[in-house]
N, C-alpha and C. Protein backbone atom coordinates (compact mmCIF):
# COMPACT_ATOMS: atom_id res chain seq x y z
N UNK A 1 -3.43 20.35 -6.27
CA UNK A 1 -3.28 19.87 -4.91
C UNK A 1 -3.49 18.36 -4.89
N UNK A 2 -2.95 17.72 -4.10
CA UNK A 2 -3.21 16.51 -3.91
C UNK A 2 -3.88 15.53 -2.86
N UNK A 3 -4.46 14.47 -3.19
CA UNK A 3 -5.43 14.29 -2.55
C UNK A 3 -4.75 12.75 -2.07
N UNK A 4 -4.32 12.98 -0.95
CA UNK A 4 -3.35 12.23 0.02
C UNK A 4 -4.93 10.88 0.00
N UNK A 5 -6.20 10.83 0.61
CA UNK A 5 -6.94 9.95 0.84
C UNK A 5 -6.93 8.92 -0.90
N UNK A 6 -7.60 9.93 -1.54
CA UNK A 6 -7.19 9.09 -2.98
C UNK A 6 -6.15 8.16 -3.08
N UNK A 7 -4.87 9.37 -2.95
CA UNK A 7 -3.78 8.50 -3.36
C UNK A 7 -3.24 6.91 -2.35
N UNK A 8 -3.81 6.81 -1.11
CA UNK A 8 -3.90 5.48 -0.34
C UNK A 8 -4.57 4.48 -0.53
N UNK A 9 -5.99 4.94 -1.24
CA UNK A 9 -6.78 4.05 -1.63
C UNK A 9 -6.42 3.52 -2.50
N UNK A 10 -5.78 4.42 -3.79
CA UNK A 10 -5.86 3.36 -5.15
C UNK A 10 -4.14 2.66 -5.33
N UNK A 11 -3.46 3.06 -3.85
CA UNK A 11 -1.91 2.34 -3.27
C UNK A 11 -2.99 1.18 -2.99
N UNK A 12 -3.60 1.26 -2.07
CA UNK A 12 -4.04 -0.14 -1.33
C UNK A 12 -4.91 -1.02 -2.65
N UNK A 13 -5.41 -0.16 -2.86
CA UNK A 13 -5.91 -1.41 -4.38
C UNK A 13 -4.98 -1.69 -5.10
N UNK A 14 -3.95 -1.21 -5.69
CA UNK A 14 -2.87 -2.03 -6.34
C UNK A 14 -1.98 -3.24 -6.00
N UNK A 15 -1.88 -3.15 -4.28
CA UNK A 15 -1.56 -3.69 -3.39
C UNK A 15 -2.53 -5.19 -3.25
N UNK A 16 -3.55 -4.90 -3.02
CA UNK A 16 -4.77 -6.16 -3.00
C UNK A 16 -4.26 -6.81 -4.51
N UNK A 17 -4.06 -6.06 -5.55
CA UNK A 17 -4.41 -6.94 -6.58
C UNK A 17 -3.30 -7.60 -6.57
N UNK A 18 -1.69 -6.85 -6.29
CA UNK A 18 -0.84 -7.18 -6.40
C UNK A 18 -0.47 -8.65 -5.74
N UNK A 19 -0.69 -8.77 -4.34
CA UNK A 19 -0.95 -9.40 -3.42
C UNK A 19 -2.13 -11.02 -4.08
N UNK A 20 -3.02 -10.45 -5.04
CA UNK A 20 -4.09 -11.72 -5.29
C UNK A 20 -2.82 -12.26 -6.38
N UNK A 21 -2.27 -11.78 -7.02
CA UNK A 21 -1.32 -12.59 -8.27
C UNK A 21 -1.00 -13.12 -7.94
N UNK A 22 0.28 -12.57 -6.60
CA UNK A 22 1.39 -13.25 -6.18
C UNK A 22 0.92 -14.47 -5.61
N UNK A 23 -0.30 -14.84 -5.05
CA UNK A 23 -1.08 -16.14 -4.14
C UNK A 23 -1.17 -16.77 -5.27
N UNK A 24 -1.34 -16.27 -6.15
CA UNK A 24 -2.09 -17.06 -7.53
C UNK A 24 -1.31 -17.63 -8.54
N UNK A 25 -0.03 -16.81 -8.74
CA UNK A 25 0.91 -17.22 -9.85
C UNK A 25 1.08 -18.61 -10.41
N UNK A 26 1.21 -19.22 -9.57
CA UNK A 26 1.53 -20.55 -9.91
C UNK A 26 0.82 -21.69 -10.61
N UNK A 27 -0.46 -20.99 -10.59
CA UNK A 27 -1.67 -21.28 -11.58
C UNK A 27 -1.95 -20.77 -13.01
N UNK A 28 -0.88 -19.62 -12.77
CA UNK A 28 -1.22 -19.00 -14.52
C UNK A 28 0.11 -18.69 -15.06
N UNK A 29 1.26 -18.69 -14.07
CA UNK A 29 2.41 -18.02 -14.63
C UNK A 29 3.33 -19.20 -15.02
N UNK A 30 3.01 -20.18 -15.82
CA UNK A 30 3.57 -21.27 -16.28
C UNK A 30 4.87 -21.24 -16.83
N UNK A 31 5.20 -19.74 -17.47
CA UNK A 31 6.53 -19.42 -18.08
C UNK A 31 7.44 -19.03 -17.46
N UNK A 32 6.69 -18.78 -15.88
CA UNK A 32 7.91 -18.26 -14.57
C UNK A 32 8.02 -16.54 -15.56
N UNK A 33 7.42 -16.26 -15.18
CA UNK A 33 7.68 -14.64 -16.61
C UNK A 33 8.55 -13.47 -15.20
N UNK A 34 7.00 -13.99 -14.11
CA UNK A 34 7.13 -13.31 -13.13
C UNK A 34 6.90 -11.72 -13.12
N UNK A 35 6.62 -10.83 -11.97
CA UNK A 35 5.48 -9.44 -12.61
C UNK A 35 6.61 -8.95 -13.13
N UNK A 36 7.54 -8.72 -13.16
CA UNK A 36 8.55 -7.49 -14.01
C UNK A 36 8.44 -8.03 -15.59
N UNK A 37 8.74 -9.35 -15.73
CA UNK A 37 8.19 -9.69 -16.86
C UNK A 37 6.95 -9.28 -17.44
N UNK A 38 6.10 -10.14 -16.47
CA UNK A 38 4.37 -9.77 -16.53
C UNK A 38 4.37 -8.09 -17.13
N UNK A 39 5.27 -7.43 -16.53
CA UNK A 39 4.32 -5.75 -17.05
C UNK A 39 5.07 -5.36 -18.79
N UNK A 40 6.40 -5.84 -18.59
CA UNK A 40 7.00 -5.80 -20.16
C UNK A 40 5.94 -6.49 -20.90
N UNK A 41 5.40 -7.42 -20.84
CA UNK A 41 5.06 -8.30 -21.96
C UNK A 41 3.54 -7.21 -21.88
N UNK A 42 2.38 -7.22 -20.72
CA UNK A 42 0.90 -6.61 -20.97
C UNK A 42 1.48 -4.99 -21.76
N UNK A 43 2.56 -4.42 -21.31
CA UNK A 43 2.84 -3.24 -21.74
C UNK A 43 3.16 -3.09 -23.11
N UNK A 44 3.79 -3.86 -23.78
CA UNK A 44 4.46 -4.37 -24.80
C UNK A 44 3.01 -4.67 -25.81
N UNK A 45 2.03 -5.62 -25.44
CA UNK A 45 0.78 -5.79 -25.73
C UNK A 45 0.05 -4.33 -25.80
N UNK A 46 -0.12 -3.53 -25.17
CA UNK A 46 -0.53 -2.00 -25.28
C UNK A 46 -0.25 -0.99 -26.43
N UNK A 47 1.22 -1.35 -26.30
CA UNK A 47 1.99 -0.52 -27.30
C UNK A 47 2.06 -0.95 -28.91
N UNK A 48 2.17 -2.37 -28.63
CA UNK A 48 2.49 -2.81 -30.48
C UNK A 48 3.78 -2.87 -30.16
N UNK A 49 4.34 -3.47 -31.29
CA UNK A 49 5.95 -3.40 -32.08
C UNK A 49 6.52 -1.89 -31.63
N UNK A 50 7.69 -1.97 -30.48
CA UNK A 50 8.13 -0.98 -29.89
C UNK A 50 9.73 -0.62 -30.40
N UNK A 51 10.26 0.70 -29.87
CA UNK A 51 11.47 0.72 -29.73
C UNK A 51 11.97 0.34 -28.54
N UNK A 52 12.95 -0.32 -28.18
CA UNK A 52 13.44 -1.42 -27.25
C UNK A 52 13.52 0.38 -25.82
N UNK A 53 13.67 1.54 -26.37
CA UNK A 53 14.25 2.54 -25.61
C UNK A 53 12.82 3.02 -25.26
N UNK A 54 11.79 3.12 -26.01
CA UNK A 54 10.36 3.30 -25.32
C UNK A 54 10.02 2.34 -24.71
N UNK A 55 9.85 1.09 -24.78
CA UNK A 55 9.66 0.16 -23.65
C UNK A 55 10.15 0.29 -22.52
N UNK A 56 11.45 0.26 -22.31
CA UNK A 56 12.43 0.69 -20.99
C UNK A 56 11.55 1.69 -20.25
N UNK A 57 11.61 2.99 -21.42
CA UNK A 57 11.25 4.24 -20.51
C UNK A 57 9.50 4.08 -20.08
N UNK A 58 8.73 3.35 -20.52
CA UNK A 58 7.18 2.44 -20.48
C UNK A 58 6.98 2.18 -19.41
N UNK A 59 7.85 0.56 -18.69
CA UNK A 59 7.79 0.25 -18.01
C UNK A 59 8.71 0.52 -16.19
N UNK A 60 9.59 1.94 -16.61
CA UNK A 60 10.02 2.12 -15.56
C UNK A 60 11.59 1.51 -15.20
N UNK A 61 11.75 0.45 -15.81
CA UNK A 61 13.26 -0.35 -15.37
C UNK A 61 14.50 0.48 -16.28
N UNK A 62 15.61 0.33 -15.47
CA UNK A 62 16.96 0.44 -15.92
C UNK A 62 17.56 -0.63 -17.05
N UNK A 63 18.29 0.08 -17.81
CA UNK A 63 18.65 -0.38 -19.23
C UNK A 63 19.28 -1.76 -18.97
N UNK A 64 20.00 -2.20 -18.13
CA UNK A 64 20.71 -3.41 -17.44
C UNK A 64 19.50 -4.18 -17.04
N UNK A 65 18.74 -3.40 -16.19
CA UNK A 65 17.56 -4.51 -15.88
C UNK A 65 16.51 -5.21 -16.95
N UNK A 66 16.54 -4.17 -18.11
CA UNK A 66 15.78 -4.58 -19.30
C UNK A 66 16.52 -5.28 -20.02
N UNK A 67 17.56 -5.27 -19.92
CA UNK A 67 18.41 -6.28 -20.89
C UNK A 67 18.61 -7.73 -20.17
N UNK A 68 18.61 -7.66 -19.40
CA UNK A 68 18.40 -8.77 -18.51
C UNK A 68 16.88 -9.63 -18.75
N UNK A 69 16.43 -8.98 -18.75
CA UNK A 69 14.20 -9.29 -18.49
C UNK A 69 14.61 -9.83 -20.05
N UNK A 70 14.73 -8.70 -21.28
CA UNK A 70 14.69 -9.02 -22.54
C UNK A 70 15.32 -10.13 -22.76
N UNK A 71 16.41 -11.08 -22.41
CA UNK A 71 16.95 -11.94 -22.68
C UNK A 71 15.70 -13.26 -22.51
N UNK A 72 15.68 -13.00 -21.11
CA UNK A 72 15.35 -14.03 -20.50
C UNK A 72 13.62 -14.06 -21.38
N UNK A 73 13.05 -13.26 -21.61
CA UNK A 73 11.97 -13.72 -22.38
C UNK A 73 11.60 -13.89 -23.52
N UNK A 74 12.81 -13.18 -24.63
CA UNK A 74 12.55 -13.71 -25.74
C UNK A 74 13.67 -15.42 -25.49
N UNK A 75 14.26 -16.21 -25.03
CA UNK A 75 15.11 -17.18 -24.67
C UNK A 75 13.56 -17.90 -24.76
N UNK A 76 12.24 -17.69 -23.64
CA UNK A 76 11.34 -18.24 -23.72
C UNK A 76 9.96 -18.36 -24.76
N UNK A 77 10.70 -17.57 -25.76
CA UNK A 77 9.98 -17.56 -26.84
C UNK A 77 8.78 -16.36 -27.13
N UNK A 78 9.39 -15.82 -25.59
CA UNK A 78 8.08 -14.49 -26.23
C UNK A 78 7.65 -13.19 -26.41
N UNK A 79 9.13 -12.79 -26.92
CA UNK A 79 9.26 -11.70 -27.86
C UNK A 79 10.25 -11.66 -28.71
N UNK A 80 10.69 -10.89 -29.60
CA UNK A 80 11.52 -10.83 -30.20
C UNK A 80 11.86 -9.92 -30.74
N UNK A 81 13.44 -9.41 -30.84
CA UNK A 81 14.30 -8.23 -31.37
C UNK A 81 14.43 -8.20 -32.95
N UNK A 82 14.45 -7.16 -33.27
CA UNK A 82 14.81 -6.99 -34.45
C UNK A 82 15.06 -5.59 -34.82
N UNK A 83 16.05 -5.37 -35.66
CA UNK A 83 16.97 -3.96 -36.11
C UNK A 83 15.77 -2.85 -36.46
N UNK A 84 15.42 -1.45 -36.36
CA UNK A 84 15.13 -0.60 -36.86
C UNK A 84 15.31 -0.60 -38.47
N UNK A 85 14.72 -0.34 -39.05
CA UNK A 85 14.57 -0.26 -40.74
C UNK A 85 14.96 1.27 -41.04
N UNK A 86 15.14 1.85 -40.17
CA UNK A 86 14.97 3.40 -39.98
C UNK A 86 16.39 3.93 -38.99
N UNK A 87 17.17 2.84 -38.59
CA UNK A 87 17.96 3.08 -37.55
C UNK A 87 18.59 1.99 -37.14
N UNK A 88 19.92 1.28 -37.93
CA UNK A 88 20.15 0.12 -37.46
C UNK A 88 20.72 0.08 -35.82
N UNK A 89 20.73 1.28 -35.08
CA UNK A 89 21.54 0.81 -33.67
C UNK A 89 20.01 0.41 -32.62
N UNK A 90 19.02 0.63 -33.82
CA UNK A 90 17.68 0.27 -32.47
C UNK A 90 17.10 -1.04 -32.86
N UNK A 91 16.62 -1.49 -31.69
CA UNK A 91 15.68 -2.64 -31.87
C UNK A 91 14.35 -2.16 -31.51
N UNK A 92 13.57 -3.15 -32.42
CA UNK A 92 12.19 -3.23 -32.54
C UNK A 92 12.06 -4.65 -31.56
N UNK A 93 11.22 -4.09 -30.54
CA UNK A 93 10.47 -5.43 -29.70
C UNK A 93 9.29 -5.67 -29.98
N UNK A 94 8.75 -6.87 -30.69
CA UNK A 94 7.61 -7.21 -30.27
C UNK A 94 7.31 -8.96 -29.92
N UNK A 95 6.03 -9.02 -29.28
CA UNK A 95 5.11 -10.43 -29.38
C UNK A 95 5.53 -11.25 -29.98
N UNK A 96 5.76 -12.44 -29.94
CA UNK A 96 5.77 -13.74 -30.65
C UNK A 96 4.15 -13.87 -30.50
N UNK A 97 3.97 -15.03 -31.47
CA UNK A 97 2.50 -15.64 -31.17
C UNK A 97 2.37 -16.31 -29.51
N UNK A 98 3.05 -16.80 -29.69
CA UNK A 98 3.52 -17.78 -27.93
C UNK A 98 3.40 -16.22 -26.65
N UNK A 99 3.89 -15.18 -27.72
CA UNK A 99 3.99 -14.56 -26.18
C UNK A 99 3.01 -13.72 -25.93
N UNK A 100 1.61 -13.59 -27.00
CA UNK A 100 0.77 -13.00 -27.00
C UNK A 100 -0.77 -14.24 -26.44
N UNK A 101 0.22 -15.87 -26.51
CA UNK A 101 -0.48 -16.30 -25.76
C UNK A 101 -1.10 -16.13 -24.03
N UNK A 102 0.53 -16.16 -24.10
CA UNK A 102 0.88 -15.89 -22.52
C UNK A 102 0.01 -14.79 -22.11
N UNK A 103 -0.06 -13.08 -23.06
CA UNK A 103 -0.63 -12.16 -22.20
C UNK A 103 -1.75 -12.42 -22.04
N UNK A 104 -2.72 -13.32 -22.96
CA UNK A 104 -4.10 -13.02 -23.26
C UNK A 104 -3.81 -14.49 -21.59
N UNK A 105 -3.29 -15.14 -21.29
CA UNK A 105 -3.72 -15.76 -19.84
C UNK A 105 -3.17 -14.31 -18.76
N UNK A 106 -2.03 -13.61 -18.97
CA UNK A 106 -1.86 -12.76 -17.86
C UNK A 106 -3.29 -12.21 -17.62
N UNK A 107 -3.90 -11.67 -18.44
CA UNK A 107 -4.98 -10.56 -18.77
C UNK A 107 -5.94 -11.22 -17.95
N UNK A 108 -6.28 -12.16 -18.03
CA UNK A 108 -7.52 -13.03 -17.23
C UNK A 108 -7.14 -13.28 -16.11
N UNK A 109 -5.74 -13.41 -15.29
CA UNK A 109 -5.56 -13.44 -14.56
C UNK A 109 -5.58 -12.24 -13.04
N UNK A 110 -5.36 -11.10 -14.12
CA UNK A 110 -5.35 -9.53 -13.34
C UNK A 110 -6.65 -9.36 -13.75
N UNK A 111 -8.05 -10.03 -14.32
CA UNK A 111 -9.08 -9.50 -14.44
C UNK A 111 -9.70 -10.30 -13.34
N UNK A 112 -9.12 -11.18 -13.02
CA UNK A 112 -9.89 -12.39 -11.65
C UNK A 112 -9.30 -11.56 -10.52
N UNK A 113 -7.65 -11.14 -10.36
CA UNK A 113 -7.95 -10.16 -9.20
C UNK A 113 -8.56 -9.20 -9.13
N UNK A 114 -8.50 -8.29 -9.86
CA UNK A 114 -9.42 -7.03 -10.21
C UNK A 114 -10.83 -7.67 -9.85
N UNK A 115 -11.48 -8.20 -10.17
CA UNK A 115 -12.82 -9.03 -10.13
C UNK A 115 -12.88 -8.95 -8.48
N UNK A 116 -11.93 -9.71 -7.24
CA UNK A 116 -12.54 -9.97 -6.56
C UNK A 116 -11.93 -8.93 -5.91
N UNK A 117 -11.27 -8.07 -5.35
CA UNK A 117 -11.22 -6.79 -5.12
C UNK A 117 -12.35 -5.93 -5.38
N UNK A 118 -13.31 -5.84 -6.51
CA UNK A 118 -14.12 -4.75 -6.58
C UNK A 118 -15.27 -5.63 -6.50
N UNK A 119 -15.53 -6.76 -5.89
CA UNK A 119 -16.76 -7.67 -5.77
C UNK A 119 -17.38 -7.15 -4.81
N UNK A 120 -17.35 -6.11 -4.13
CA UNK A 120 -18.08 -5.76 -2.98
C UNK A 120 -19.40 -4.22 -3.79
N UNK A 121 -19.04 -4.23 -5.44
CA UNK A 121 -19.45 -2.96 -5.92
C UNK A 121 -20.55 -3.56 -6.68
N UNK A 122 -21.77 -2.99 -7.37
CA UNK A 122 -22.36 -3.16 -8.08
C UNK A 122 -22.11 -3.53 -9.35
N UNK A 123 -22.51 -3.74 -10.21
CA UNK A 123 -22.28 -3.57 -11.86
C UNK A 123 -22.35 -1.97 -12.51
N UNK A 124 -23.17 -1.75 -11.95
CA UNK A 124 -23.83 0.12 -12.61
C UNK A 124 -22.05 0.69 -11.95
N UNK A 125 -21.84 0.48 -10.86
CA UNK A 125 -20.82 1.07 -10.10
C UNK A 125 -19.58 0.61 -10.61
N UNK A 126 -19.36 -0.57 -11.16
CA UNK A 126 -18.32 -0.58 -11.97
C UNK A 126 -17.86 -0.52 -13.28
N UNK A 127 -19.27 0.35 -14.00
CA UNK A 127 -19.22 0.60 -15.10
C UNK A 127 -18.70 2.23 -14.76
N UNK A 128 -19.60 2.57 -13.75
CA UNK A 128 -18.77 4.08 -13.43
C UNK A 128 -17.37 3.75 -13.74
N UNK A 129 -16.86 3.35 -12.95
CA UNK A 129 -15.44 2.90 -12.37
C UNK A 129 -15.12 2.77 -13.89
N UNK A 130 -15.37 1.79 -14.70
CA UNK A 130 -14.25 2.17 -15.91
C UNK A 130 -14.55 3.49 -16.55
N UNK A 131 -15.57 3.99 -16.92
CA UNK A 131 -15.92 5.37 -17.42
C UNK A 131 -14.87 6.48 -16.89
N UNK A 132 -14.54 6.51 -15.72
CA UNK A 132 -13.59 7.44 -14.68
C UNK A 132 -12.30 6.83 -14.96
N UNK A 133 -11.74 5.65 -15.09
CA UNK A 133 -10.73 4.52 -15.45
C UNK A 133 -10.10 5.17 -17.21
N UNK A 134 -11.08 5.20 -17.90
CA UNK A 134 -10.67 5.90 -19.02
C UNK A 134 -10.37 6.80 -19.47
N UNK A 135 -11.11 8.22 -18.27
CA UNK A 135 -11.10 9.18 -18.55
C UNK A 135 -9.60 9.73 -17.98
N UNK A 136 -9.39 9.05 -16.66
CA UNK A 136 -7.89 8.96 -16.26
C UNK A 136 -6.86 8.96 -17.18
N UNK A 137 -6.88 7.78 -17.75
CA UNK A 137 -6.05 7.21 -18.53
C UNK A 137 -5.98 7.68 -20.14
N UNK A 138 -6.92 8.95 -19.87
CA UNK A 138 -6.76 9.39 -21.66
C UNK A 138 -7.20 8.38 -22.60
């Protein structure tokens, strides 16, 4: 069953955080990556050296829209394609150094919204919060 109150709350917190980037971007998003970018590249960072067809299906976008995103960010230096060793019709995506710069500023950046969104909680309480955060998330 589902729990309609849950599911508003942690809409509206994605929303707050979403909402603190977008005010904020222009302070950290120096590469113009922008969030569709932003989630390829932290997702991409998650995964390791991907197949270009698990990324897609990762982050949710259409094959046109990823080919589009993929251009435009390895063009900026921060990722890069390369053939399957195992499968020449696939590509392998991963990180440049440059573009693993970039995440480690995304990362601090969604940890400053995250930060002031849950600034109203304790420490003990947001150690819960990741404990439950992990257990979610497998």
């Amino acid at each position: 069953m589902s729990d309609t109150e849950l599911a508003i709350l942690v809409d509206r917190f994605m929303r707050q955080i979403h909402m603190s980037l977008q005010a904020k971007a222009a302070g950290f998003d120096t590469e113009n990556v922008g969030p569709g970018g932003g989630m390829v590249l932290l997702t991409l960072a998650d995964m390791g050296p991907s197949e270009m067809h698990e990324l897609t299906r990762r982050v949710a976008r259409d094959k046109s829209q990823m080919t589009r995103l993929m251009k435009s960010l390895e063009t900026k230096g921060l990722l890069e394609r390369t053939t399957s060793k195992a499968d020449a019709r696939v590509s392998i995506v991963s990180l440049t150094p440059f573009g693993n710069e970039v995440v480690d500023t995304l990362r601090r950046a969604v940890a400053e919204a995250i930060g002031q969104v849950l600034s109203p909680i304790t420490e003990q309480e947001k150690e819960q919060l990741k404990h439950l955060m992990r257990k979610a998330l497998g």
